[in-house]
PDB file of N, CA and C in Angstrom:
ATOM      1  N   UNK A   1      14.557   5.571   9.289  1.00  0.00           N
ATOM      2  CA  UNK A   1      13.645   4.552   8.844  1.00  0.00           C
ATOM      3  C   UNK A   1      12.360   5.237   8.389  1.00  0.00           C
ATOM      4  N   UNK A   2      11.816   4.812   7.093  1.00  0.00           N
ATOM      5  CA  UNK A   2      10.656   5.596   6.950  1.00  0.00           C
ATOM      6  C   UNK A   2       9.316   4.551   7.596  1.00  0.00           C
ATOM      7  N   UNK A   3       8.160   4.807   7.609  1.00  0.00           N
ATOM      8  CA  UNK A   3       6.650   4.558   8.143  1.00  0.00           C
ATOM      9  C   UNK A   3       6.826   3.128   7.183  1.00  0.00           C
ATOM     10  N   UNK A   4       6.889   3.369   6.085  1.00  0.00           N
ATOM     11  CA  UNK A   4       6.908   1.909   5.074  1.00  0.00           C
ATOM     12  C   UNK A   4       7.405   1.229   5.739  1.00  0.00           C
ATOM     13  N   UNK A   5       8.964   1.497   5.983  1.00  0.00           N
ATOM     14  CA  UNK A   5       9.975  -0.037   6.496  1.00  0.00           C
ATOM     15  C   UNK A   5       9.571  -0.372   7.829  1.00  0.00           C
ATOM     16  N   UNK A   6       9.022   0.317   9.081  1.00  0.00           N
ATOM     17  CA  UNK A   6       8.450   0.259   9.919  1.00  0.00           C
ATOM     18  C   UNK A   6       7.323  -0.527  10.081  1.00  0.00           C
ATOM     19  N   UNK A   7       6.585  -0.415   8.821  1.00  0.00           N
ATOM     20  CA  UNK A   7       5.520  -1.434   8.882  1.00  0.00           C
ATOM     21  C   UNK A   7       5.752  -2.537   8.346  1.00  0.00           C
ATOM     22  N   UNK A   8       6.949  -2.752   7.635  1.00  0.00           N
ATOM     23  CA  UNK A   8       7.187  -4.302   7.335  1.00  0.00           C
ATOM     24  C   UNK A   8       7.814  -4.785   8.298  1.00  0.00           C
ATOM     25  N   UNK A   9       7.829  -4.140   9.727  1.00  0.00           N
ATOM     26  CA  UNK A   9       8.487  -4.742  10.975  1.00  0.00           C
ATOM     27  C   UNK A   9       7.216  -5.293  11.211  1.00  0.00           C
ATOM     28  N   UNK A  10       6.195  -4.384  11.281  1.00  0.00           N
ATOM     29  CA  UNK A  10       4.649  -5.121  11.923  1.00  0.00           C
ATOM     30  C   UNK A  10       4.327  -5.966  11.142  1.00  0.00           C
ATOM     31  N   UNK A  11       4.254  -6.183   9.910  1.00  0.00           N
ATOM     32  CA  UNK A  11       4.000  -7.423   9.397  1.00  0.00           C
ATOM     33  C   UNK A  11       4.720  -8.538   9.141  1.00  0.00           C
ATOM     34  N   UNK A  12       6.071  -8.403   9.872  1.00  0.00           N
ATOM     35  CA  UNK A  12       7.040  -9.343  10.204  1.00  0.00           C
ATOM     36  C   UNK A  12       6.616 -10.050  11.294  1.00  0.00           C
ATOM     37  N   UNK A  13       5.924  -9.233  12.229  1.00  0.00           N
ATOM     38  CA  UNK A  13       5.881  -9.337  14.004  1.00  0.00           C
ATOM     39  C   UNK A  13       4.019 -10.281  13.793  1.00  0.00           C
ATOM     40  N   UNK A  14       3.067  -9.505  12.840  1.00  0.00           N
ATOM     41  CA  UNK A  14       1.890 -10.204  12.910  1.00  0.00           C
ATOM     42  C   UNK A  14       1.856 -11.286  12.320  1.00  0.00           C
ATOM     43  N   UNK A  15       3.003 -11.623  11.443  1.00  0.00           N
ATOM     44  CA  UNK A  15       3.089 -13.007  10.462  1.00  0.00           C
ATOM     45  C   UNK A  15       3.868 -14.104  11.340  1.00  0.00           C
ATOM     46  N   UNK A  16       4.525 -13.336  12.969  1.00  0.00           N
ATOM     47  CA  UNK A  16       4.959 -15.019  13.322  1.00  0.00           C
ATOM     48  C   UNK A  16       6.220 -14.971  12.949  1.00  0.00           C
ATOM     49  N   UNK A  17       7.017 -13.833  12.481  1.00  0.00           N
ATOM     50  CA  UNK A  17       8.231 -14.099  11.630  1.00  0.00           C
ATOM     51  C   UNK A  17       8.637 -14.309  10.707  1.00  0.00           C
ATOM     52  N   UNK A  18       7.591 -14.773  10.151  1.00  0.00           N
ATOM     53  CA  UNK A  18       7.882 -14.938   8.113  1.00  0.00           C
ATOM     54  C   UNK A  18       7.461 -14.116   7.580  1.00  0.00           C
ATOM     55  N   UNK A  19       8.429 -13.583   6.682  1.00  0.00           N
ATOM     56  CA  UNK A  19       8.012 -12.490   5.470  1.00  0.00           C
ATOM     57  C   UNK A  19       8.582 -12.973   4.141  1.00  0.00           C
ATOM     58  N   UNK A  20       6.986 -12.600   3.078  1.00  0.00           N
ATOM     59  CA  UNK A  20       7.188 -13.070   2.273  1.00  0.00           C
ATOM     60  C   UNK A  20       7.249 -14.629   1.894  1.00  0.00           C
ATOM     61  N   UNK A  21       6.853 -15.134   2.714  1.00  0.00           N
ATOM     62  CA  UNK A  21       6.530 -17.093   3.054  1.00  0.00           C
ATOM     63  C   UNK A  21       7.655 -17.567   3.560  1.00  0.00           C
ATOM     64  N   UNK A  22       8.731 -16.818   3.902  1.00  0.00           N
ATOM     65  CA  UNK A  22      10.032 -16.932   4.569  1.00  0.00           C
ATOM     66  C   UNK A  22      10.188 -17.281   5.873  1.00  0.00           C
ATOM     67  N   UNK A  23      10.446 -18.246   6.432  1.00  0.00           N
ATOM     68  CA  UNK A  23      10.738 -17.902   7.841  1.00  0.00           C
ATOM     69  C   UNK A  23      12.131 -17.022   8.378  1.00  0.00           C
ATOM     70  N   UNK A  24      11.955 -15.689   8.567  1.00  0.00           N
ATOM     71  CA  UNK A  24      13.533 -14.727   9.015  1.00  0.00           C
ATOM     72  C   UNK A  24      13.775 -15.007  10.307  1.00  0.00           C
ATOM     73  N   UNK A  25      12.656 -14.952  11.110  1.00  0.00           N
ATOM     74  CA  UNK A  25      12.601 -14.774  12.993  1.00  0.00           C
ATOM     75  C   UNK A  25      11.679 -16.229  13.510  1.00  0.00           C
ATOM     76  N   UNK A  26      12.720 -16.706  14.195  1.00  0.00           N
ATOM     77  CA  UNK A  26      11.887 -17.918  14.948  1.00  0.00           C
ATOM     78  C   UNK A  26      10.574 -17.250  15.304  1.00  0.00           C
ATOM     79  N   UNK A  27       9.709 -17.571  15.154  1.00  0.00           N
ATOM     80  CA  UNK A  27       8.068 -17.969  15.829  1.00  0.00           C
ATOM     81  C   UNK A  27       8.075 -17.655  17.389  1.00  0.00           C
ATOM     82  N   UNK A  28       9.044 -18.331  18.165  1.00  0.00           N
ATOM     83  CA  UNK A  28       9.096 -18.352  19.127  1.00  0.00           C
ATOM     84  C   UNK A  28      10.079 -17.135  19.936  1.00  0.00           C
ATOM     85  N   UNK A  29      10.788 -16.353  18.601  1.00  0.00           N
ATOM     86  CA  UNK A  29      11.415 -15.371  19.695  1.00  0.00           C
ATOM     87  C   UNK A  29      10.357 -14.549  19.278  1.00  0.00           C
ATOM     88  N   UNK A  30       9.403 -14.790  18.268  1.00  0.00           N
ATOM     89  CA  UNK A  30       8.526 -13.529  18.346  1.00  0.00           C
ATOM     90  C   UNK A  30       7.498 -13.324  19.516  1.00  0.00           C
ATOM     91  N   UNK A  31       6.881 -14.471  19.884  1.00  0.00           N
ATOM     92  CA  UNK A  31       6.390 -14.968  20.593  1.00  0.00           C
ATOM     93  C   UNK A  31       6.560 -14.265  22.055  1.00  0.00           C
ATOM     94  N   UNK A  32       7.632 -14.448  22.275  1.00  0.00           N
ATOM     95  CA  UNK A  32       7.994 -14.277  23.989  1.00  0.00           C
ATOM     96  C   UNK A  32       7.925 -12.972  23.892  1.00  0.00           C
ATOM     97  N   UNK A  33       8.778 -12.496  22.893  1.00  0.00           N
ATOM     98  CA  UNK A  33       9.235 -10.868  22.706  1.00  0.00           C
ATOM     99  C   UNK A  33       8.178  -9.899  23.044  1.00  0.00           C
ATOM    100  N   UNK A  34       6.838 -10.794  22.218  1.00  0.00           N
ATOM    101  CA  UNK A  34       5.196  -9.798  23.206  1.00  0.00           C
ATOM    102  C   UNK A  34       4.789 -10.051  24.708  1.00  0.00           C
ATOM    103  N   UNK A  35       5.738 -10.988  25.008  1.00  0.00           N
ATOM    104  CA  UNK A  35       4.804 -10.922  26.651  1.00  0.00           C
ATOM    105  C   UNK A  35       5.469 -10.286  28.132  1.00  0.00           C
ATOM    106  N   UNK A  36       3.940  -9.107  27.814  1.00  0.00           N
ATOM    107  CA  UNK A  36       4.605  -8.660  28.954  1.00  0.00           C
ATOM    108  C   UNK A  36       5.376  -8.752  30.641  1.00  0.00           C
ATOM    109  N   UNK A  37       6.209  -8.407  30.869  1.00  0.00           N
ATOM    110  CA  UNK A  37       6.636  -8.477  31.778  1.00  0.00           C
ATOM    111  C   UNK A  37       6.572  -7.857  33.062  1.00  0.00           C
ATOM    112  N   UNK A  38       6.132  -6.230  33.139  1.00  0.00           N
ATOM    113  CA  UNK A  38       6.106  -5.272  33.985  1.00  0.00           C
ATOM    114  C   UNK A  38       4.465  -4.318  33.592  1.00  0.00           C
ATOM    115  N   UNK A  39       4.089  -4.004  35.034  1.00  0.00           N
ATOM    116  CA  UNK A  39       2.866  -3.522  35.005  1.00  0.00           C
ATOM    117  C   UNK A  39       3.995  -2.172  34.680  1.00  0.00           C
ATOM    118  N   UNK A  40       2.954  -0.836  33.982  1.00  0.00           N
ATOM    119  CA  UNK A  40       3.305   0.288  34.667  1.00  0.00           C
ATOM    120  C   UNK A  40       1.880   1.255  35.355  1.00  0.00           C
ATOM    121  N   UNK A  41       2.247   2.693  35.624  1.00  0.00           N
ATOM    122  CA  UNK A  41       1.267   3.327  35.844  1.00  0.00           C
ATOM    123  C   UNK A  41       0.616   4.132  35.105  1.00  0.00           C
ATOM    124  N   UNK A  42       0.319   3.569  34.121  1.00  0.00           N
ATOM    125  CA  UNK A  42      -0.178   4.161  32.822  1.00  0.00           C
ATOM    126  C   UNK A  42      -0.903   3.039  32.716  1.00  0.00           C
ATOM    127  N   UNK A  43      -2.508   3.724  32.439  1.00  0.00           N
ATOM    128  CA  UNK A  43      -3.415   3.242  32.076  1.00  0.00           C
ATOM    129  C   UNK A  43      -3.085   1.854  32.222  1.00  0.00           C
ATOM    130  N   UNK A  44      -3.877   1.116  31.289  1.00  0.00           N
ATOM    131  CA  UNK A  44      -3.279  -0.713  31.431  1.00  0.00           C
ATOM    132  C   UNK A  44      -1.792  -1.256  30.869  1.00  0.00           C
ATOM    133  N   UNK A  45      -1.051  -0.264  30.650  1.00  0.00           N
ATOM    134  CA  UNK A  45       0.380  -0.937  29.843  1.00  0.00           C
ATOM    135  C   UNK A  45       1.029  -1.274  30.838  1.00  0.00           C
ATOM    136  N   UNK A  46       1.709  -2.539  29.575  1.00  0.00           N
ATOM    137  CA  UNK A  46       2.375  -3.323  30.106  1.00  0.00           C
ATOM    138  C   UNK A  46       3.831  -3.452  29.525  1.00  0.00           C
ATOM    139  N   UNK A  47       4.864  -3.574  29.776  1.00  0.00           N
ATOM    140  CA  UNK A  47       6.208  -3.907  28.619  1.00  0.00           C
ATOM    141  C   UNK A  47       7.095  -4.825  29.203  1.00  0.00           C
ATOM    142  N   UNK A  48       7.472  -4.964  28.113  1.00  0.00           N
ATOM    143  CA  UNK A  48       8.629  -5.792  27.925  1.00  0.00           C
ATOM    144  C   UNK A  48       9.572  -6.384  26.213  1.00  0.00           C
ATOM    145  N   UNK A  49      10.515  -6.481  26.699  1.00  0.00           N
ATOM    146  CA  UNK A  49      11.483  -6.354  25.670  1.00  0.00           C
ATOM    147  C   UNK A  49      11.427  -5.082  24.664  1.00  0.00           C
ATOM    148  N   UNK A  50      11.480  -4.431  24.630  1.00  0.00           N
ATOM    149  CA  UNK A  50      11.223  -3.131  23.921  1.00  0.00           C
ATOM    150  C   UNK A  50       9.518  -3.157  23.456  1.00  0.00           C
ATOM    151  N   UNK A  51       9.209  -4.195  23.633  1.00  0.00           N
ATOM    152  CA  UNK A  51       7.316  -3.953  23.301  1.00  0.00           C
ATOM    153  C   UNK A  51       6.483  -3.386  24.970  1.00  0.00           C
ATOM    154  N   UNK A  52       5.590  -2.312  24.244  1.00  0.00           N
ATOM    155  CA  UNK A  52       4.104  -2.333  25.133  1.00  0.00           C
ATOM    156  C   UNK A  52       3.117  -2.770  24.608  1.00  0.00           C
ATOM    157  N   UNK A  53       2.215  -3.140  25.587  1.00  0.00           N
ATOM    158  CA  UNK A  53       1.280  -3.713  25.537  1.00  0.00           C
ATOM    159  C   UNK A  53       0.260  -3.009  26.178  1.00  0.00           C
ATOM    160  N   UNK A  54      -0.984  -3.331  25.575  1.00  0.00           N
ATOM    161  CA  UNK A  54      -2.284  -2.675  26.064  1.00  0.00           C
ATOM    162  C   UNK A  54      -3.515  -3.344  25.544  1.00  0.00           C
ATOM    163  N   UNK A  55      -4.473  -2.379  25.861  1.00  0.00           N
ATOM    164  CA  UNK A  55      -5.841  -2.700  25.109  1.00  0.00           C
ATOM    165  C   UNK A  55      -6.769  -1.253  24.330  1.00  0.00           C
ATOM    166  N   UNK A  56      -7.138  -1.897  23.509  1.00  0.00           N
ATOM    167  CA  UNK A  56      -7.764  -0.984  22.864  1.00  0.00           C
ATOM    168  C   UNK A  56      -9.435  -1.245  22.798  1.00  0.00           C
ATOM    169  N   UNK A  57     -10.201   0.220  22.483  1.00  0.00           N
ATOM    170  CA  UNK A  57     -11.694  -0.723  22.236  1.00  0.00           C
ATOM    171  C   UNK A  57     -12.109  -1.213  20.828  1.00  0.00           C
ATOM    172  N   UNK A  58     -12.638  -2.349  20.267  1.00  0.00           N
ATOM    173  CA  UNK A  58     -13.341  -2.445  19.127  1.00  0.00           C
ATOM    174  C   UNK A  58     -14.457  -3.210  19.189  1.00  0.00           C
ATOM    175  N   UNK A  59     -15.384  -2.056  18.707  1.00  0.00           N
ATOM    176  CA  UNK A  59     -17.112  -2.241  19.001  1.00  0.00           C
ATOM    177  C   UNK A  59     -17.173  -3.283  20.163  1.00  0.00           C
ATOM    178  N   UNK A  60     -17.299  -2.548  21.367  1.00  0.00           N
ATOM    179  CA  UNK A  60     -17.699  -3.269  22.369  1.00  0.00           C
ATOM    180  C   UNK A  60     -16.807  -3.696  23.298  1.00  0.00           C
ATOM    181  N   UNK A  61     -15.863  -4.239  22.856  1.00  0.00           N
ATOM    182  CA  UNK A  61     -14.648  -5.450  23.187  1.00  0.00           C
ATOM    183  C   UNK A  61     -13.430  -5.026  23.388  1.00  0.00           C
ATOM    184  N   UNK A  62     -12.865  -5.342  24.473  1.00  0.00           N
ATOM    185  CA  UNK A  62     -11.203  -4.857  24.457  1.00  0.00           C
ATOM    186  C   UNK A  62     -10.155  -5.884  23.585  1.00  0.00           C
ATOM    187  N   UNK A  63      -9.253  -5.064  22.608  1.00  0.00           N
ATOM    188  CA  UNK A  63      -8.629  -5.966  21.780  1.00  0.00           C
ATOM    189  C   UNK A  63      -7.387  -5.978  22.022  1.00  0.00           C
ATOM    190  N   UNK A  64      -6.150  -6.465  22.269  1.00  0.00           N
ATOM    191  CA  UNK A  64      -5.058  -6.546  22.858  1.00  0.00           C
ATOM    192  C   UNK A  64      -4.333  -5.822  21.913  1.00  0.00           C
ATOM    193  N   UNK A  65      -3.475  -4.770  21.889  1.00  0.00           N
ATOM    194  CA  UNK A  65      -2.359  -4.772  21.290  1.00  0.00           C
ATOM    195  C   UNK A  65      -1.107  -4.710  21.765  1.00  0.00           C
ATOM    196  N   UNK A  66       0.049  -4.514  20.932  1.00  0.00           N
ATOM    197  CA  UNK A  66       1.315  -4.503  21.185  1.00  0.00           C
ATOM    198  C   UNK A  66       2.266  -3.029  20.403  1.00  0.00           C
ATOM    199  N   UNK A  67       3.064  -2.409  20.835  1.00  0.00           N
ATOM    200  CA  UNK A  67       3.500  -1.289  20.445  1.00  0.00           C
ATOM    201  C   UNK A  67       4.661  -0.871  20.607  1.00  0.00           C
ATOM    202  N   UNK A  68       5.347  -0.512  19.689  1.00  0.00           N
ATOM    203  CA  UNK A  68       7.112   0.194  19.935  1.00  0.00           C
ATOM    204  C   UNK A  68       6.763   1.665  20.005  1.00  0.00           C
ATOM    205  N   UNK A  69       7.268   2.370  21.015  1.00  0.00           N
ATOM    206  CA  UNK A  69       7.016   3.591  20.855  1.00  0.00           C
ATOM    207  C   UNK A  69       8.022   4.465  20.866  1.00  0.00           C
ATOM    208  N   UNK A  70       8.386   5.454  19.815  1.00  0.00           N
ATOM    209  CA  UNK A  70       9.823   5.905  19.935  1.00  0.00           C
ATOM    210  C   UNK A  70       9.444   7.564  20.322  1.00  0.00           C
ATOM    211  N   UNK A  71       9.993   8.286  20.770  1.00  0.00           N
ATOM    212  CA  UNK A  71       9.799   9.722  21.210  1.00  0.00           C
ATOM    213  C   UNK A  71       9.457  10.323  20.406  1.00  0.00           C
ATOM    214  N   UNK A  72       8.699  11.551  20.213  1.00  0.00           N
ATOM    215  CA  UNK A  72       8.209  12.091  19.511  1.00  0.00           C
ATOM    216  C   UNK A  72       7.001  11.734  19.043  1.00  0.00           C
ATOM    217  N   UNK A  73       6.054  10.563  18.809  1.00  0.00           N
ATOM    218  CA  UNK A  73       4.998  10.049  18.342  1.00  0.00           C
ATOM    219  C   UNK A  73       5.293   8.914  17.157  1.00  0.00           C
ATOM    220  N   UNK A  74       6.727   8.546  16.981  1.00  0.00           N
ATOM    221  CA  UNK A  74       6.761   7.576  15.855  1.00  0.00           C
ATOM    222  C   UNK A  74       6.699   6.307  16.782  1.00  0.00           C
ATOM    223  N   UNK A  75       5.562   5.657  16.102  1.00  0.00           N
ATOM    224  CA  UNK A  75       5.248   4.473  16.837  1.00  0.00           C
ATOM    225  C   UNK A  75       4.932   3.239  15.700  1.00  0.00           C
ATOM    226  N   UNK A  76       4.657   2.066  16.221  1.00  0.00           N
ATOM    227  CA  UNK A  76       4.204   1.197  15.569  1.00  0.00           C
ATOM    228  C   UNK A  76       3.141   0.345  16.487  1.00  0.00           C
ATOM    229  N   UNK A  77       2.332   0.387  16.153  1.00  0.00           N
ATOM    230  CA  UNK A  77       1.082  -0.516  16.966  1.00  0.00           C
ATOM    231  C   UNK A  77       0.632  -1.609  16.176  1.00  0.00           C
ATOM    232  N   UNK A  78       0.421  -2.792  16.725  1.00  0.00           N
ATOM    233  CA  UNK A  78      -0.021  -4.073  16.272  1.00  0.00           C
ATOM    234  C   UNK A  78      -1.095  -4.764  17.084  1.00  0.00           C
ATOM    235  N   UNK A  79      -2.019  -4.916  16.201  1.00  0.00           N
ATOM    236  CA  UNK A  79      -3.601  -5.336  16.867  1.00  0.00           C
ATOM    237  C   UNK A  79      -3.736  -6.846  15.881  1.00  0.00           C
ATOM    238  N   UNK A  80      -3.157  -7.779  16.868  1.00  0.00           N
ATOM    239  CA  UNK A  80      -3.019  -8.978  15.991  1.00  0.00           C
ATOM    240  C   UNK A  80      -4.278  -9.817  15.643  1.00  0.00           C
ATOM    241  N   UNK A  81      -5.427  -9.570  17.332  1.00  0.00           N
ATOM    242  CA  UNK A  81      -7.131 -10.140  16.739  1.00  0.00           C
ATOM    243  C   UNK A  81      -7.928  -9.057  15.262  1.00  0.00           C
ATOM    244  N   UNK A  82      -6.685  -7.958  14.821  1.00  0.00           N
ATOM    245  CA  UNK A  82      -7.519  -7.669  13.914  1.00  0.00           C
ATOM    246  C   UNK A  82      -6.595  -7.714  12.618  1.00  0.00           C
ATOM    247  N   UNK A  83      -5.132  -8.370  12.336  1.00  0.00           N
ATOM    248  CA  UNK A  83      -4.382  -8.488  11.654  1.00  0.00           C
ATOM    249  C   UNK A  83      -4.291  -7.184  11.023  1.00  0.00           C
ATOM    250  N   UNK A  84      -4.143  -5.792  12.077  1.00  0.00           N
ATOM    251  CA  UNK A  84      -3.910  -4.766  11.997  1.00  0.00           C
ATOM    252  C   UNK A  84      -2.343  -3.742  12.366  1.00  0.00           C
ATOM    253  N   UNK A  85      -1.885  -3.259  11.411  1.00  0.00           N
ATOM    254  CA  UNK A  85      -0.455  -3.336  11.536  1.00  0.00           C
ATOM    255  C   UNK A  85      -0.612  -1.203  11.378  1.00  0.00           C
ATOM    256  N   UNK A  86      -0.476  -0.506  12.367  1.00  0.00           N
ATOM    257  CA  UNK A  86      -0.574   1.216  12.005  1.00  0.00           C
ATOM    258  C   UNK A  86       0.901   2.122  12.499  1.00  0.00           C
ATOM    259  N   UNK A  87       1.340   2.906  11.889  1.00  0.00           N
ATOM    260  CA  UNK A  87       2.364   3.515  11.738  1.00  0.00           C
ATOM    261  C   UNK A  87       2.094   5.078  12.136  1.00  0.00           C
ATOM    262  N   UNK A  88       2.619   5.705  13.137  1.00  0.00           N
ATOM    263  CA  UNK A  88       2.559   7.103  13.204  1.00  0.00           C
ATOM    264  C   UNK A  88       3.740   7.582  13.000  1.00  0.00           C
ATOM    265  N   UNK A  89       4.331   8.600  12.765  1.00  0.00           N
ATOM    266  CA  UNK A  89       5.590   9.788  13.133  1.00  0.00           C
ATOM    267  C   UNK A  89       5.007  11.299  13.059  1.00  0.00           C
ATOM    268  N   UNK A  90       5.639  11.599  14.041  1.00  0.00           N
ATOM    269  CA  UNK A  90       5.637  13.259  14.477  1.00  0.00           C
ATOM    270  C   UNK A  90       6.587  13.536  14.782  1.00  0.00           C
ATOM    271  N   UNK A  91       6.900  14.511  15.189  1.00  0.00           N
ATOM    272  CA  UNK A  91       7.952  15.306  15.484  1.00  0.00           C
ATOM    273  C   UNK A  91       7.988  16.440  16.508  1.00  0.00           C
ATOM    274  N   UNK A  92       6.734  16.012  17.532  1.00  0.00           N
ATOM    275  CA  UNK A  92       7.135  16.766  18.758  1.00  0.00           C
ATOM    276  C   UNK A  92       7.695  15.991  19.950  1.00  0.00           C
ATOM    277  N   UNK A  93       8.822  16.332  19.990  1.00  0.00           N
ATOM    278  CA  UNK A  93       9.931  15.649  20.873  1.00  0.00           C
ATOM    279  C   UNK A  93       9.180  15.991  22.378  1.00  0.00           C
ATOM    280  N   UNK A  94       9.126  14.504  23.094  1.00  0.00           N
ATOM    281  CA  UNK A  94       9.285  15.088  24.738  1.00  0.00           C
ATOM    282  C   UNK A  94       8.078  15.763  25.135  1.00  0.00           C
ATOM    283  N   UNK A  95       6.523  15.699  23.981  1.00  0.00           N
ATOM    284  CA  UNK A  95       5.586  16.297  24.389  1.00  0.00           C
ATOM    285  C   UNK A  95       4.723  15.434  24.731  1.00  0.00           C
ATOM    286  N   UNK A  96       3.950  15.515  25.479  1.00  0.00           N
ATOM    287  CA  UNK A  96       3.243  14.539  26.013  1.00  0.00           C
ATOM    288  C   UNK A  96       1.615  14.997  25.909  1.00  0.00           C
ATOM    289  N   UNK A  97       1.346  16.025  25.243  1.00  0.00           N
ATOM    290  CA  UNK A  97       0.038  15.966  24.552  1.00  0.00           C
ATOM    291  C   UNK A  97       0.687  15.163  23.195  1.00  0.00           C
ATOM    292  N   UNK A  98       1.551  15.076  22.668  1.00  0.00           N
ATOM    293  CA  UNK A  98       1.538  14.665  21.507  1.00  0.00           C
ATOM    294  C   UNK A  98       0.856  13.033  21.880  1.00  0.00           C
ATOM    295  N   UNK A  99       2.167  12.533  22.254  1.00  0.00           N
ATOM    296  CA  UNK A  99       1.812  11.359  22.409  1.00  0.00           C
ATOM    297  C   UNK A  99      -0.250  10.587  23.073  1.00  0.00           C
ATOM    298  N   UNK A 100      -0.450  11.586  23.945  1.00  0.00           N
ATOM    299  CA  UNK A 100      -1.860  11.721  24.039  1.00  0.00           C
ATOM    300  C   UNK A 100      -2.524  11.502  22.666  1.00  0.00           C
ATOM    301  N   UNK A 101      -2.630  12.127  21.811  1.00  0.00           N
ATOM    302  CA  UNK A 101      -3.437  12.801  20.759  1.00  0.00           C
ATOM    303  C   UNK A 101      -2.782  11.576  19.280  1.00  0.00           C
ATOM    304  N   UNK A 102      -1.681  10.871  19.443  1.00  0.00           N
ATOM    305  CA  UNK A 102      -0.890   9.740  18.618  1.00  0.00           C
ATOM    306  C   UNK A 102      -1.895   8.508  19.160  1.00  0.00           C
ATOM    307  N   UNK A 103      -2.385   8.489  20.193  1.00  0.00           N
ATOM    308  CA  UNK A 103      -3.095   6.896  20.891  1.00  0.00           C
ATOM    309  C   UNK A 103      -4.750   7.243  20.918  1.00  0.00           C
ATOM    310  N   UNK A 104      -5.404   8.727  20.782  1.00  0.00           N
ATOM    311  CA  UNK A 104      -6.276   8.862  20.628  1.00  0.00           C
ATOM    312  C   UNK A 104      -6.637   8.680  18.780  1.00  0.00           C
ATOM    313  N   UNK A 105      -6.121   9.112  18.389  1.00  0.00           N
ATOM    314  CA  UNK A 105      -5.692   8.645  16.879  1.00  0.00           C
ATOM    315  C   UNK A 105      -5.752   6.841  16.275  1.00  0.00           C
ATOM    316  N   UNK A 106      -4.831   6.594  16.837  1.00  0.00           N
ATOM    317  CA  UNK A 106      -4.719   5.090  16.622  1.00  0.00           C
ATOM    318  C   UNK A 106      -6.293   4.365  17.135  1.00  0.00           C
ATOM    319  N   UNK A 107      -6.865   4.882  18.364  1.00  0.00           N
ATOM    320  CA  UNK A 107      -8.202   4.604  18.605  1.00  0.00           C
ATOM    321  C   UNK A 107      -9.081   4.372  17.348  1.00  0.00           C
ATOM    322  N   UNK A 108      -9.011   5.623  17.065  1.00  0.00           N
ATOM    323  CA  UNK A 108      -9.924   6.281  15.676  1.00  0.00           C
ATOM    324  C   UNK A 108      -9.856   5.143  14.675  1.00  0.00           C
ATOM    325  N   UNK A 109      -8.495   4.647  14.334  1.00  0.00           N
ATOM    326  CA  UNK A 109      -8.311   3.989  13.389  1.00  0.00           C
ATOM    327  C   UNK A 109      -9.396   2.564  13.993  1.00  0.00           C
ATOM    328  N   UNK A 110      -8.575   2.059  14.974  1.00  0.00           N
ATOM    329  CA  UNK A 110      -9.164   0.693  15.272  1.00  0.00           C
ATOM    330  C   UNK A 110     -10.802   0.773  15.313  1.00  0.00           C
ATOM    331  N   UNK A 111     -11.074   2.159  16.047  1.00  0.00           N
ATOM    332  CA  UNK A 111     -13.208   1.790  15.373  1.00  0.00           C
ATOM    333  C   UNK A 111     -13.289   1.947  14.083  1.00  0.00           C
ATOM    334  N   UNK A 112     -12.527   2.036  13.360  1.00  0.00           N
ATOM    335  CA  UNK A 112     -13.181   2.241  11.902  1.00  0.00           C
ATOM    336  C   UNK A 112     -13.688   0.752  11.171  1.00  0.00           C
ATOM    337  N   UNK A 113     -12.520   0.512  11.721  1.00  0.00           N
ATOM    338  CA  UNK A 113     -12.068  -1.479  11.177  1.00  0.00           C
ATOM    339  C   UNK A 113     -13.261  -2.305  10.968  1.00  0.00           C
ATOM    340  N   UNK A 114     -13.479  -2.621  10.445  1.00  0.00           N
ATOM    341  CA  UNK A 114     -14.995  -3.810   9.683  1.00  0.00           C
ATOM    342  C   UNK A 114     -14.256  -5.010   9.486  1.00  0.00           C
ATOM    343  N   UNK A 115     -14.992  -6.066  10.032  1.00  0.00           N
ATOM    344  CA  UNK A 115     -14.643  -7.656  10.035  1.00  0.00           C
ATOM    345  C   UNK A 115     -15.447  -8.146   8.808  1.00  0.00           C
TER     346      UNK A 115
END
C-alpha cells in the first residue's frame, strides 16, 4: 500500500465513511471502531479494534487522536478536532527509537497547524 492509499483510509475514517459524497462504511461502524477499549502502559494510549488512541498537544490544548500503527514506523494518525489526516513509513523494523522519533515527528506536524 503506498502513503497515498493510506491516506484515503484517513479521509475515509475523518469523513464518517463517505468518500467522495458516497456513503462506503456505515457512520456507525466508524464510530465504535475509534473507541477505545483498553488502557495500556504507554503514555496515555488507548486501543481498540486495530485503532490507538491518544492525545496530542495543539497550542495549549490536548487534541485527541486516533492511529493504526504498523511496524516499522508506517502509521496513519488522525486528529479529527483538526480534520487532520498524516502518513509516515520507515523501514526500521522492531526499532523502537524509530517509532519514538515517528510520534515526535507527527508532534511537529500538529504545532505547525493554523486554524
Amino acid at each position: 500500500m503506498r502513503p497515498r492509499d493510506l491516506l484515503k483510509i484517513g479521509r475515509l475514517v475523518l469523513d464518517h465513511g463517505r468518500w467522495q459524497g458516497r456513503q462506503v462504511v456505515p457512520s456507525t461502524w466508524i464510530e465504535q471502531s475509534l473507541v477505545p477499549r483498553f488502557a495500556t502502559d504507554v503514555r496515555d494510549y488507548r486501543y481498540a479494534r486495530q485503532w490507538w488512541a491518544g492525545t496530542a498537544r495543539w497550542h495549549g490544548q490536548a487534541m485527541p487522536w486516533h492511529a493504526a500503527f504498523g511496524n516499522g514506523g508506517q502509521r496513519l494518525y488522525l486528529v479529527p478536532g483538526l480534520d487532520l489526516a498524516i502518513v509516515t513509513s520507515a523501514g526500521a523494523y522492531d526499532q523502537q527509537p524509530t517509532a519514538i522519533r515517528v510520534n515526535n515527528l507527527v508532534q511537529e506536524v500538529i504545532d505547525s497547524v493554523e486554524r
